[in-house]
PDB file of N, CA and C in Angstrom:
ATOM      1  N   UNK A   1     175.206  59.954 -50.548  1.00  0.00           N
ATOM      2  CA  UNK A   1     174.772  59.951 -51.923  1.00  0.00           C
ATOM      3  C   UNK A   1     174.292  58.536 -52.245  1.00  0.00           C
ATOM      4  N   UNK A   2     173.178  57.980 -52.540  1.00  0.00           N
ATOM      5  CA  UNK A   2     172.733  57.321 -52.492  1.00  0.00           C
ATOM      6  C   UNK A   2     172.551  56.595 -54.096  1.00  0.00           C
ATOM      7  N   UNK A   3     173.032  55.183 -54.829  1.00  0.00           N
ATOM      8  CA  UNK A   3     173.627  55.011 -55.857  1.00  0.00           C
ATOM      9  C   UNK A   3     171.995  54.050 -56.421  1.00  0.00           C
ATOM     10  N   UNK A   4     172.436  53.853 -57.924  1.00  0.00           N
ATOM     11  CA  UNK A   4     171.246  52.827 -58.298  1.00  0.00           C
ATOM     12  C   UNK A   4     172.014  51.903 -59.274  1.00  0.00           C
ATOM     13  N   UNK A   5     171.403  51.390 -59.877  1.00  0.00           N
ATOM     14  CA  UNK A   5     171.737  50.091 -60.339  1.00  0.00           C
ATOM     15  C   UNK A   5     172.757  50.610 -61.934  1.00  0.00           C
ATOM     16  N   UNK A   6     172.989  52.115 -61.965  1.00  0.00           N
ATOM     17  CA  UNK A   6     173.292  52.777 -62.897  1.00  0.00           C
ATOM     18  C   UNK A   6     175.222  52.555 -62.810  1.00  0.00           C
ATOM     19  N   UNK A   7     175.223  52.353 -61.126  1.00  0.00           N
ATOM     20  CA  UNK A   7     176.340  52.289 -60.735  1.00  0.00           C
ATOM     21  C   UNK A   7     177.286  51.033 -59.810  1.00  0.00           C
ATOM     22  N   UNK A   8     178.031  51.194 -59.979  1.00  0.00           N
ATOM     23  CA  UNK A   8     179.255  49.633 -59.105  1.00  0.00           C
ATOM     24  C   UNK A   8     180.713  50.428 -59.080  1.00  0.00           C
ATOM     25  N   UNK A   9     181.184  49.517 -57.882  1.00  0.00           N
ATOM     26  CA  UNK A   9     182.225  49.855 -57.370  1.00  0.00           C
ATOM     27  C   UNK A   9     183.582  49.573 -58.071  1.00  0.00           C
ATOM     28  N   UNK A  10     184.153  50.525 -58.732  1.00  0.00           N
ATOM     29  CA  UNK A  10     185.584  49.737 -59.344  1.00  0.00           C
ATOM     30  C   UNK A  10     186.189  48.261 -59.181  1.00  0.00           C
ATOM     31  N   UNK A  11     186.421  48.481 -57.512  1.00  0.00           N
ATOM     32  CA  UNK A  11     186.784  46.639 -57.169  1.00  0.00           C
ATOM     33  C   UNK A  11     185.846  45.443 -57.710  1.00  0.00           C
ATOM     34  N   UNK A  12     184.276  45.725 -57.558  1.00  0.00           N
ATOM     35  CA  UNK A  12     183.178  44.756 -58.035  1.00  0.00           C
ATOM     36  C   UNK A  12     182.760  44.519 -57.141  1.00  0.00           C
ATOM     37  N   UNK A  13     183.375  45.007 -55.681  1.00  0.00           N
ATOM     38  CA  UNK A  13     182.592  44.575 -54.272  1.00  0.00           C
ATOM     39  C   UNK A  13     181.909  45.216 -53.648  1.00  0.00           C
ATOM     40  N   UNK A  14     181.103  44.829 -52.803  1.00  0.00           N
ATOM     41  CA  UNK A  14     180.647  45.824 -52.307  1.00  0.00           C
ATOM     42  C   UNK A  14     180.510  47.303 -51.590  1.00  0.00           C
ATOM     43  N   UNK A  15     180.335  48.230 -51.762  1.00  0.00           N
ATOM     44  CA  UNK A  15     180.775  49.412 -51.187  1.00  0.00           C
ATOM     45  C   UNK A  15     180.809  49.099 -49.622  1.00  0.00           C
ATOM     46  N   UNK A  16     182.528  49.624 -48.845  1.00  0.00           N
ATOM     47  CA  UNK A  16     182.200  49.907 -47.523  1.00  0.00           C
ATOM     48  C   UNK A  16     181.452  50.930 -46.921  1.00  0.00           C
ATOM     49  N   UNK A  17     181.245  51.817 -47.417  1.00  0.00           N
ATOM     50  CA  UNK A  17     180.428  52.996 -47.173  1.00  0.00           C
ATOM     51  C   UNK A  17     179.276  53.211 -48.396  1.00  0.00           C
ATOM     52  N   UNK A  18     178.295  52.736 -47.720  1.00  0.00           N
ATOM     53  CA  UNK A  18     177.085  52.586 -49.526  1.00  0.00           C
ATOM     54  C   UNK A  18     177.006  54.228 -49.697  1.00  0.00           C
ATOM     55  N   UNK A  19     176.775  54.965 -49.232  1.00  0.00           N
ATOM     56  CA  UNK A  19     176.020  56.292 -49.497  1.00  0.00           C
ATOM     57  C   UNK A  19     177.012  57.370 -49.212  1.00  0.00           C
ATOM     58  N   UNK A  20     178.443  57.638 -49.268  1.00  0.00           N
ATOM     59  CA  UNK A  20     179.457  57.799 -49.482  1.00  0.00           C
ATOM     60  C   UNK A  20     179.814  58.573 -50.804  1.00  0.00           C
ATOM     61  N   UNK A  21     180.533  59.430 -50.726  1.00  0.00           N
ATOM     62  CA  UNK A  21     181.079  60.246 -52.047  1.00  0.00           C
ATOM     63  C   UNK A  21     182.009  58.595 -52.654  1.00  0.00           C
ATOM     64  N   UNK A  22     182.797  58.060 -51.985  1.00  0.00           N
ATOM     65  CA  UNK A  22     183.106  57.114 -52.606  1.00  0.00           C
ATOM     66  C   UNK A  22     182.930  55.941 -51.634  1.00  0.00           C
ATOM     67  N   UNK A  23     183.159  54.532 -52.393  1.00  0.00           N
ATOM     68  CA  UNK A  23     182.751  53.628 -51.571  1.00  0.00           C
ATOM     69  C   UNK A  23     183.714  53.264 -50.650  1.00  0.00           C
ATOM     70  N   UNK A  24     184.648  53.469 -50.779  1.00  0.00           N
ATOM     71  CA  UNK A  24     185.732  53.122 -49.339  1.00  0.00           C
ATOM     72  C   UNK A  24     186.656  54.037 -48.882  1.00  0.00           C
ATOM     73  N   UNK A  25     186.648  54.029 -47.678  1.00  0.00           N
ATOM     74  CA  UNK A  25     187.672  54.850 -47.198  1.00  0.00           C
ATOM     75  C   UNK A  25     189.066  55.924 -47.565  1.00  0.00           C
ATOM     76  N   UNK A  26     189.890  56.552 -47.223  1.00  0.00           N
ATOM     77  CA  UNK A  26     190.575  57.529 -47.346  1.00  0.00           C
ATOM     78  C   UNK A  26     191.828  56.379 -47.069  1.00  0.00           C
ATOM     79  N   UNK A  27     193.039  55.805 -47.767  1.00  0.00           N
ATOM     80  CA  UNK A  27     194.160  55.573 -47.511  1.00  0.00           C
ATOM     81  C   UNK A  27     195.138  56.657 -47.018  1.00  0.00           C
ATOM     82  N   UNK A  28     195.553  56.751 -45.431  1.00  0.00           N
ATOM     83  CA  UNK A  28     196.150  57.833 -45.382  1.00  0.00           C
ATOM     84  C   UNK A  28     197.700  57.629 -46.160  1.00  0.00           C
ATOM     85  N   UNK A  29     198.398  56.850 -46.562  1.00  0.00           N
ATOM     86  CA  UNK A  29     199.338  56.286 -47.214  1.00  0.00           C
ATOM     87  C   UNK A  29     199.535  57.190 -48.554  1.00  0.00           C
ATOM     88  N   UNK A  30     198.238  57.043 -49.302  1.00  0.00           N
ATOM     89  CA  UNK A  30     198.400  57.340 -50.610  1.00  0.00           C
ATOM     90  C   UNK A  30     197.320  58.523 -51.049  1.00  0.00           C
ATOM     91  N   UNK A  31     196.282  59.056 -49.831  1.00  0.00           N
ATOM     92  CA  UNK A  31     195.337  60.251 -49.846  1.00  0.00           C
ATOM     93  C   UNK A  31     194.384  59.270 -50.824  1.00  0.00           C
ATOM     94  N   UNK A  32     194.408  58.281 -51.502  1.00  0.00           N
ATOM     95  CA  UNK A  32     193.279  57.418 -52.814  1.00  0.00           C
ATOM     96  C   UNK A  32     192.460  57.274 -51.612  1.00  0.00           C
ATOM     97  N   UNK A  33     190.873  57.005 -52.333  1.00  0.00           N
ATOM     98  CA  UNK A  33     190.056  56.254 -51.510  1.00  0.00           C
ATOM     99  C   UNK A  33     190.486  54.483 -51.318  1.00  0.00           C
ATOM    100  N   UNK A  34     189.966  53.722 -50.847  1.00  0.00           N
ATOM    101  CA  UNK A  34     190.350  52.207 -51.679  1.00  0.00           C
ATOM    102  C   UNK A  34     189.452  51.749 -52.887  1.00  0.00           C
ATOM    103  N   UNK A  35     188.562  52.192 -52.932  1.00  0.00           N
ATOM    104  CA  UNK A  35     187.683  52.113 -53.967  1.00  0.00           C
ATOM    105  C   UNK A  35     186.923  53.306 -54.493  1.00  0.00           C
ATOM    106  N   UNK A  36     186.379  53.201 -56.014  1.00  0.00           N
ATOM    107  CA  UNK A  36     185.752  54.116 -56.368  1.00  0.00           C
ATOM    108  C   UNK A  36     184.529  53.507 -56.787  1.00  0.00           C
ATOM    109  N   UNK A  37     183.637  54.788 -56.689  1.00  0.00           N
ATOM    110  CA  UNK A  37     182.075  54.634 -57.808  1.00  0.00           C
ATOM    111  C   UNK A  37     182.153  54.571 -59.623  1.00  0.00           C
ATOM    112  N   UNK A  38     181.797  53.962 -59.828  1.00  0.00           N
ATOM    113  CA  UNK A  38     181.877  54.256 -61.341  1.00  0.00           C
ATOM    114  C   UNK A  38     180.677  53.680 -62.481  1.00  0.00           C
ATOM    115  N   UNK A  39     180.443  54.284 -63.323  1.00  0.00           N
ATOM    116  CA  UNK A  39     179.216  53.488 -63.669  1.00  0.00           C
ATOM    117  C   UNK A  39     179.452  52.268 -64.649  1.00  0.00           C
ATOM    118  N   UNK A  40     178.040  51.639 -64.283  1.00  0.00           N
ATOM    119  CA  UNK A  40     178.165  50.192 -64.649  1.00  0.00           C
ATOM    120  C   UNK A  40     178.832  50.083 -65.821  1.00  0.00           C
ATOM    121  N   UNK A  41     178.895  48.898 -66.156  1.00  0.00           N
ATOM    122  CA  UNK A  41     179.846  48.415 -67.754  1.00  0.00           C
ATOM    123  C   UNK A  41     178.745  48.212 -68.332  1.00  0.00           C
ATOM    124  N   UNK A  42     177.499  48.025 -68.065  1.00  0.00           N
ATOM    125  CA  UNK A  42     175.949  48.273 -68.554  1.00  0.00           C
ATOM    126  C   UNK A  42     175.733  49.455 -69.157  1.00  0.00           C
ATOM    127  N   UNK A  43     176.324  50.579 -68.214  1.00  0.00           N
ATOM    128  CA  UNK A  43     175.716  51.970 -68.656  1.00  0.00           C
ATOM    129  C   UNK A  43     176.766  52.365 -69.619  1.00  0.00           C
ATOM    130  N   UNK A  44     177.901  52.210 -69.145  1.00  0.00           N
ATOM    131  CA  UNK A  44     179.446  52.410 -70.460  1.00  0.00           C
ATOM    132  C   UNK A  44     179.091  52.445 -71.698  1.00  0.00           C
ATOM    133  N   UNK A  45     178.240  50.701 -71.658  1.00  0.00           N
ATOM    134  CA  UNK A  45     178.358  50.298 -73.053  1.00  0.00           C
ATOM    135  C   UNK A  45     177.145  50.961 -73.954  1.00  0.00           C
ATOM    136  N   UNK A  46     176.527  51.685 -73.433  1.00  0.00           N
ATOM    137  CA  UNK A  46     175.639  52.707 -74.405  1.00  0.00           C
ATOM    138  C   UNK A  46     176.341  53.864 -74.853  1.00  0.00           C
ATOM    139  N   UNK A  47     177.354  53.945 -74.640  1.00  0.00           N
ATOM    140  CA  UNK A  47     178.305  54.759 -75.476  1.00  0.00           C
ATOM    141  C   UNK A  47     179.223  56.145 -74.613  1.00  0.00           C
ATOM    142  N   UNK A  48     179.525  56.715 -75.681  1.00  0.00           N
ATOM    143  CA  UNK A  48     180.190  58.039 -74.972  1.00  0.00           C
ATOM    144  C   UNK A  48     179.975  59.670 -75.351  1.00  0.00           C
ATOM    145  N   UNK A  49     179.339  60.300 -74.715  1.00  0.00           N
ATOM    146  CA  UNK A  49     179.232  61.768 -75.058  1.00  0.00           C
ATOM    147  C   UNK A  49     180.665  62.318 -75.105  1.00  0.00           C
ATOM    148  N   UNK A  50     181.456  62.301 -74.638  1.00  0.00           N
ATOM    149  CA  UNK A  50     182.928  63.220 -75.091  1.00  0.00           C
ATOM    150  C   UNK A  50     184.143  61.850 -75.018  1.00  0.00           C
ATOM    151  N   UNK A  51     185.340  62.191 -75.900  1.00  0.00           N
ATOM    152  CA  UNK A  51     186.507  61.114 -75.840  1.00  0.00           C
ATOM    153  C   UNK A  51     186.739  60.767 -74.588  1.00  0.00           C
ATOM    154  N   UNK A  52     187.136  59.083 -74.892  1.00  0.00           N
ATOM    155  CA  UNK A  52     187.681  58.474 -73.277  1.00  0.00           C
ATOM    156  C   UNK A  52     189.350  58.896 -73.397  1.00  0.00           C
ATOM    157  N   UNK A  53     189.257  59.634 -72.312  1.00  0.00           N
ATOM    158  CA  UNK A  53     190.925  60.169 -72.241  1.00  0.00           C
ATOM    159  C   UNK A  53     191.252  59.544 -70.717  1.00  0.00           C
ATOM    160  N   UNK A  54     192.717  59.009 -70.565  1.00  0.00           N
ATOM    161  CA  UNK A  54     193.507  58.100 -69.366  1.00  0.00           C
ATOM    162  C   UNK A  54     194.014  59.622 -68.706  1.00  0.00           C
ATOM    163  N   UNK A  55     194.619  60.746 -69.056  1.00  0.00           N
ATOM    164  CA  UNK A  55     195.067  61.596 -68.007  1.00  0.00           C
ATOM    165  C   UNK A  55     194.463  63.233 -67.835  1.00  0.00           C
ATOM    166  N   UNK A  56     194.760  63.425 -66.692  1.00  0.00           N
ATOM    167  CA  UNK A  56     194.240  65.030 -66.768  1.00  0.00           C
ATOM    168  C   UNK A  56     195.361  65.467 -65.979  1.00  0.00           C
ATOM    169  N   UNK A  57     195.551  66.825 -65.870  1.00  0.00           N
ATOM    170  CA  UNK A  57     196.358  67.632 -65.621  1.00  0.00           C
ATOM    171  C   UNK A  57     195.649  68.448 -64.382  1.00  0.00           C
ATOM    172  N   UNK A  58     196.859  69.070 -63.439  1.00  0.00           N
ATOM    173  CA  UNK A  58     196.072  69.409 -61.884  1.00  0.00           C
ATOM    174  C   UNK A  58     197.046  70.879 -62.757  1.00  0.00           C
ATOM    175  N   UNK A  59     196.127  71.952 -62.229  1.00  0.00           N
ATOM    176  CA  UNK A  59     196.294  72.903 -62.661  1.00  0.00           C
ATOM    177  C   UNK A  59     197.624  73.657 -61.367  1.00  0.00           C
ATOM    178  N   UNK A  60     197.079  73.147 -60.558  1.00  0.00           N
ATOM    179  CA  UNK A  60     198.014  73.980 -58.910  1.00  0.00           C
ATOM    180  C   UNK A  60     199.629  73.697 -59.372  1.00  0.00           C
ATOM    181  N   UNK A  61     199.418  72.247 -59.458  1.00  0.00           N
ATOM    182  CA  UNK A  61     200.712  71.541 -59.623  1.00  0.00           C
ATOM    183  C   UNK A  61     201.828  71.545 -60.855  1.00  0.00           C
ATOM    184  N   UNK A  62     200.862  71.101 -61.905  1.00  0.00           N
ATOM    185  CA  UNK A  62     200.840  70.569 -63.215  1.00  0.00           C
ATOM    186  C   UNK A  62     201.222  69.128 -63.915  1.00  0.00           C
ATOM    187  N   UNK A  63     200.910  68.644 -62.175  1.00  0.00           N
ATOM    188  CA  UNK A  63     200.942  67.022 -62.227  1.00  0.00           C
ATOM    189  C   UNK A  63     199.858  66.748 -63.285  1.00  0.00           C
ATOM    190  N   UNK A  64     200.383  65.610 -64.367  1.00  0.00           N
ATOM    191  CA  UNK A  64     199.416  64.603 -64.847  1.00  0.00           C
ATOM    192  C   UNK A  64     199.195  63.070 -64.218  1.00  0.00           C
ATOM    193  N   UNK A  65     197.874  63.169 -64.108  1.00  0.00           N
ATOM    194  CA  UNK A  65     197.485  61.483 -63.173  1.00  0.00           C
ATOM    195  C   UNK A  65     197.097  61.160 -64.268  1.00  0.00           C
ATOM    196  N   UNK A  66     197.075  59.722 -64.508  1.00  0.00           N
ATOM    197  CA  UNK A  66     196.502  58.547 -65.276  1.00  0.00           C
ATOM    198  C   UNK A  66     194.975  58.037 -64.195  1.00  0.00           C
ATOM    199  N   UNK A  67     194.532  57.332 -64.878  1.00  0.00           N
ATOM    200  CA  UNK A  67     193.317  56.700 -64.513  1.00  0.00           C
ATOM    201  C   UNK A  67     193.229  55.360 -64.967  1.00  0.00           C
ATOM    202  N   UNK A  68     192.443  54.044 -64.500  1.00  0.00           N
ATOM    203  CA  UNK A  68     192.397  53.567 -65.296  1.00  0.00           C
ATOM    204  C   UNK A  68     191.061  53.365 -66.234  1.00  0.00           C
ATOM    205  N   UNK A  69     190.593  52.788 -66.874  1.00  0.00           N
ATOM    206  CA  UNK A  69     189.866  52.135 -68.269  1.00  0.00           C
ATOM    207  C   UNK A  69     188.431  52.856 -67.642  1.00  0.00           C
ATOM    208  N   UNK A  70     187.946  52.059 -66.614  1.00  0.00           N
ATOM    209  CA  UNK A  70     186.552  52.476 -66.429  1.00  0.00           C
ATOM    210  C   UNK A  70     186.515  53.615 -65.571  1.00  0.00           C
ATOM    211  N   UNK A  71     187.180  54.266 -65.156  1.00  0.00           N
ATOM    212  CA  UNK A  71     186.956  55.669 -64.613  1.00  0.00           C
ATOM    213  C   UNK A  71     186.709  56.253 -65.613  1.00  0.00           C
ATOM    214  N   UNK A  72     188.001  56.258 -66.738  1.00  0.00           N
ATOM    215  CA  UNK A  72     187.891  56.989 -67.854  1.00  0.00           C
ATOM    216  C   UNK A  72     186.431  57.015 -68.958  1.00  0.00           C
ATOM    217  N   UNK A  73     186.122  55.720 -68.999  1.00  0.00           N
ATOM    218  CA  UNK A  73     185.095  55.461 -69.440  1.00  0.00           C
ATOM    219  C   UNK A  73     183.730  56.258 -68.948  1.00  0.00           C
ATOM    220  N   UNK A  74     183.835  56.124 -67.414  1.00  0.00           N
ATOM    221  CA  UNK A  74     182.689  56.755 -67.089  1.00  0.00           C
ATOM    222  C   UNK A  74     182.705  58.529 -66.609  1.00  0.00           C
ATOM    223  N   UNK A  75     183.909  58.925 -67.230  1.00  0.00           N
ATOM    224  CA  UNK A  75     183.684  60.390 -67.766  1.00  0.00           C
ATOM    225  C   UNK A  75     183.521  60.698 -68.909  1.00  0.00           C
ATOM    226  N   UNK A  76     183.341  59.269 -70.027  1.00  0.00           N
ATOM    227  CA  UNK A  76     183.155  59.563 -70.929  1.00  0.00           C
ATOM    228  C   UNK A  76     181.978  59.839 -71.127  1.00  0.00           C
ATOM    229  N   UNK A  77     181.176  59.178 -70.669  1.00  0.00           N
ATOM    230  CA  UNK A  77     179.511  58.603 -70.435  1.00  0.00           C
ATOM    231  C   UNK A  77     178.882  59.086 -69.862  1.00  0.00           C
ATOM    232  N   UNK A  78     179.659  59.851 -68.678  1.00  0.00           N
ATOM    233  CA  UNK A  78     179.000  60.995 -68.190  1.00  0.00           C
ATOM    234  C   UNK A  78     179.765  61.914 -67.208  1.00  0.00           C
ATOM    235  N   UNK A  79     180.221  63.289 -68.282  1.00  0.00           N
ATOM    236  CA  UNK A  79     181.246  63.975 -67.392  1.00  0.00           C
ATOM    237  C   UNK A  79     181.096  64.436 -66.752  1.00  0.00           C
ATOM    238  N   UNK A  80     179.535  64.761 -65.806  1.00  0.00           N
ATOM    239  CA  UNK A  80     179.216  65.389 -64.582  1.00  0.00           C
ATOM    240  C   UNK A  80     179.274  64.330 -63.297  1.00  0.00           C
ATOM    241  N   UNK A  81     179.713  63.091 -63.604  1.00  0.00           N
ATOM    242  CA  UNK A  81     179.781  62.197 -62.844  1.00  0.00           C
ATOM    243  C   UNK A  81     180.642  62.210 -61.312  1.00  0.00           C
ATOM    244  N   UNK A  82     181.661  62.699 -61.686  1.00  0.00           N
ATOM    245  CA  UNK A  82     182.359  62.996 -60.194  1.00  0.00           C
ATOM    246  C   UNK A  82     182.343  64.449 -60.125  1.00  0.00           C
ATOM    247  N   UNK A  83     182.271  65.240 -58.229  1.00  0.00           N
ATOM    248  CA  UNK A  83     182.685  66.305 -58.613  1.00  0.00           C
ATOM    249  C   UNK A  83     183.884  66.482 -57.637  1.00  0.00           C
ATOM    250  N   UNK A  84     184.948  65.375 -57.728  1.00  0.00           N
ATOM    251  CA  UNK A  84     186.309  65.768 -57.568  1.00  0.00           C
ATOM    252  C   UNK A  84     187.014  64.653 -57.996  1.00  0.00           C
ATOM    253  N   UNK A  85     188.360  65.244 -58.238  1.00  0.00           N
ATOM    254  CA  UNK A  85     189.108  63.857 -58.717  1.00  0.00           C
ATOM    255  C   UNK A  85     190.429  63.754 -58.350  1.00  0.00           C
ATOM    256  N   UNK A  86     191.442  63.522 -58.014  1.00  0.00           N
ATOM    257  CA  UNK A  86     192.221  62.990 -57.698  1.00  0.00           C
ATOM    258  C   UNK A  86     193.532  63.476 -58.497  1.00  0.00           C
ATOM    259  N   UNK A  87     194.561  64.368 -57.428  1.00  0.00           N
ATOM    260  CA  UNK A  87     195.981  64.439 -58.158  1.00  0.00           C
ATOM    261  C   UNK A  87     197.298  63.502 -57.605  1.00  0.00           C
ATOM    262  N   UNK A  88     197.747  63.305 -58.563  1.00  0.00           N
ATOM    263  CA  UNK A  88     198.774  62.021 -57.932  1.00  0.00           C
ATOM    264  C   UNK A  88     200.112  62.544 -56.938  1.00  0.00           C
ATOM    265  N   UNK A  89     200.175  64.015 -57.597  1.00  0.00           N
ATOM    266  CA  UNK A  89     201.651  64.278 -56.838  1.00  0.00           C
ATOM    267  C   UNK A  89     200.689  65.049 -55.493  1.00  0.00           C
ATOM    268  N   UNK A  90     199.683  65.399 -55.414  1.00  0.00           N
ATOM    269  CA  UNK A  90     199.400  65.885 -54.066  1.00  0.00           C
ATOM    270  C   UNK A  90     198.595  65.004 -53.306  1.00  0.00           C
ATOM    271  N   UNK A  91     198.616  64.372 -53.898  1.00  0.00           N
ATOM    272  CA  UNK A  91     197.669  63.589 -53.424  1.00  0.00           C
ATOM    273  C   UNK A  91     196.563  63.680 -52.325  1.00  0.00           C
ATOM    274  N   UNK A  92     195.431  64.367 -53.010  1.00  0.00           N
ATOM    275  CA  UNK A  92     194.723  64.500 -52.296  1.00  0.00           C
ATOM    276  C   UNK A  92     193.373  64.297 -53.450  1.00  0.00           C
ATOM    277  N   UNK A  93     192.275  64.743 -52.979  1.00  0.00           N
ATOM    278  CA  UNK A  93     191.202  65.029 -53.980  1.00  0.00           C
ATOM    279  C   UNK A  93     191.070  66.571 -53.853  1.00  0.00           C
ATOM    280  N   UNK A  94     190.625  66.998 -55.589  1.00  0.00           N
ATOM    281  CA  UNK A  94     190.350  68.442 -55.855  1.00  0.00           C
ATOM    282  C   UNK A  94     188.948  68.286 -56.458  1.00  0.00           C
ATOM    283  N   UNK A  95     188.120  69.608 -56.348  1.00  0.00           N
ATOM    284  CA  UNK A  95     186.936  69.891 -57.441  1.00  0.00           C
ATOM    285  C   UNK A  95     187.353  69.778 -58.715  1.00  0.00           C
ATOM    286  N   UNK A  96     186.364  69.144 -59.758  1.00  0.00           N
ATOM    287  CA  UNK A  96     186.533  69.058 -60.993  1.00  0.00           C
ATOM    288  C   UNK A  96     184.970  69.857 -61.809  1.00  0.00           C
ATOM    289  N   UNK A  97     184.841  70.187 -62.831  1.00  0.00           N
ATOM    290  CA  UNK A  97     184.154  70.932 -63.278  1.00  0.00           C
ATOM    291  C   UNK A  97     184.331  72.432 -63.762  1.00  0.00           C
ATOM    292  N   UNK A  98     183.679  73.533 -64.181  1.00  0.00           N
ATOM    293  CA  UNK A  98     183.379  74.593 -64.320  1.00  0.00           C
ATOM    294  C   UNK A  98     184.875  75.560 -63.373  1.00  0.00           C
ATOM    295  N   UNK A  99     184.411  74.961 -61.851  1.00  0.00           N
ATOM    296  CA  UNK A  99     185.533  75.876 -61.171  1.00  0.00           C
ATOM    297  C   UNK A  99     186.505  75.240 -60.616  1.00  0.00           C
ATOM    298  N   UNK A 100     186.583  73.714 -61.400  1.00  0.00           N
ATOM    299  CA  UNK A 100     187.643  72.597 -60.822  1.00  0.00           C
ATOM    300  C   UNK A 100     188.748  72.937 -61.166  1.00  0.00           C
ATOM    301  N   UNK A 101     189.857  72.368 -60.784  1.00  0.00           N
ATOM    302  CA  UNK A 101     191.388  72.961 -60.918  1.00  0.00           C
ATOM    303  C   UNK A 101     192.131  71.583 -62.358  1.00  0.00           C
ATOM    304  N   UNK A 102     190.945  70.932 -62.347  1.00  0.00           N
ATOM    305  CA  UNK A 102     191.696  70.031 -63.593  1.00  0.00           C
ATOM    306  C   UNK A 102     191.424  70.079 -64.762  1.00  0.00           C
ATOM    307  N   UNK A 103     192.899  70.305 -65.737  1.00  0.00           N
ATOM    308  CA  UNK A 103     192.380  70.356 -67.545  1.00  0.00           C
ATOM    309  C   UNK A 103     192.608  68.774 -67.800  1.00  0.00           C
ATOM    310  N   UNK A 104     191.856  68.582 -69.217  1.00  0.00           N
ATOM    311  CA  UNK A 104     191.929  67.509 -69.967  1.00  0.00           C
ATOM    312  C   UNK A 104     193.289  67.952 -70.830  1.00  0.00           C
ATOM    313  N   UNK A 105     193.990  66.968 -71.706  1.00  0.00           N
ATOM    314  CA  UNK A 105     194.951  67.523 -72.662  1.00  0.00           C
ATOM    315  C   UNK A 105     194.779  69.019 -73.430  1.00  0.00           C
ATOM    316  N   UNK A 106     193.303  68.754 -73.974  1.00  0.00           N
ATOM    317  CA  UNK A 106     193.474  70.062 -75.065  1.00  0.00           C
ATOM    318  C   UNK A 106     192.577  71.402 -73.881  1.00  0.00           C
ATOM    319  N   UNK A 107     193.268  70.981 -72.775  1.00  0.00           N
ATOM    320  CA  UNK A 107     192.626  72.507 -72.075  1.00  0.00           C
ATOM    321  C   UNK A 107     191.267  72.685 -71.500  1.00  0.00           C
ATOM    322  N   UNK A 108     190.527  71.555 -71.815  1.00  0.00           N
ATOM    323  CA  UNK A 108     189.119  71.895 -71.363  1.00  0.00           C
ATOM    324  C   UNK A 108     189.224  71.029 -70.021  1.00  0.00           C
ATOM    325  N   UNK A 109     187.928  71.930 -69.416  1.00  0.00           N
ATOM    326  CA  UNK A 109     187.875  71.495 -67.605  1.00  0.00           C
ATOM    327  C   UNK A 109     187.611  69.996 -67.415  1.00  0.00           C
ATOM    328  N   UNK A 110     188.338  69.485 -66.651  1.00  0.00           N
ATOM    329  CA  UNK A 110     187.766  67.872 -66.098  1.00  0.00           C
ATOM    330  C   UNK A 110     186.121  67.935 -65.839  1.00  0.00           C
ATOM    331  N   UNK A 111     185.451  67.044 -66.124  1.00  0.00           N
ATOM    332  CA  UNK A 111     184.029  67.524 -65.240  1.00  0.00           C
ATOM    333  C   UNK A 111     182.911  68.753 -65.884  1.00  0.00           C
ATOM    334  N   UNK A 112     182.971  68.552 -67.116  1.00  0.00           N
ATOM    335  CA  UNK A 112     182.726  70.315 -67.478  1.00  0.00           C
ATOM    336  C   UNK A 112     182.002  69.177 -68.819  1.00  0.00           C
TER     337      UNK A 112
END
């Protein structure tokens, strides 16, 4: 997947894998990548189409993960942005969207 200037890497460094669902690797430790994509603090700051919310809920489980600031941000900005995200107690990555397995608080789909 190939990124533009729309986007940067959580850490601020460079992606180890540029064209990558995410920019770094799979921690087998913790199933996280080490880094994520997220969009710029450029693109953030033009605002937000739906509330910046910190947790979502894994539907399998009913684990809630936190996130931090600019992930959240950049589902605010644009919620088709990832199409999987991350549960903490399984740690693994799931689909998010339409037929994703994650709600926001008031029930609506992660990604949707």
């Amino acid at each position: 997947m190939e990124r533009d200037d729309k986007t940067a890497t959580l850490s601020g460094r460079p992606p180890e894998i540029p064209f990558g669902p995410a920019p770094g690797p799979v921690d087998e430790k913790t199933g996280m990548h080490s880094d994520y994509w997220i969009l710029s603090e450029e693109e953030r700051s033009k605002g937000f189409v739906r509330p910046i919310r910190f947790a979502y809920k894994h539907l399998a489980c009913k684990t809630e993960t936190t996130m931090n600031r600019a992930i959240a941000e950049t589902y605010a900005r644009d919620p088709k942005f990832y199409s999987a995200t991350f549960c903490i107690f399984c740690r693994a990555h799931f689909l998010v969207g339409e037929s994703g397995e994650f709600v926001w608080e008031d029930g609506s789909k992660v990604g949707s």
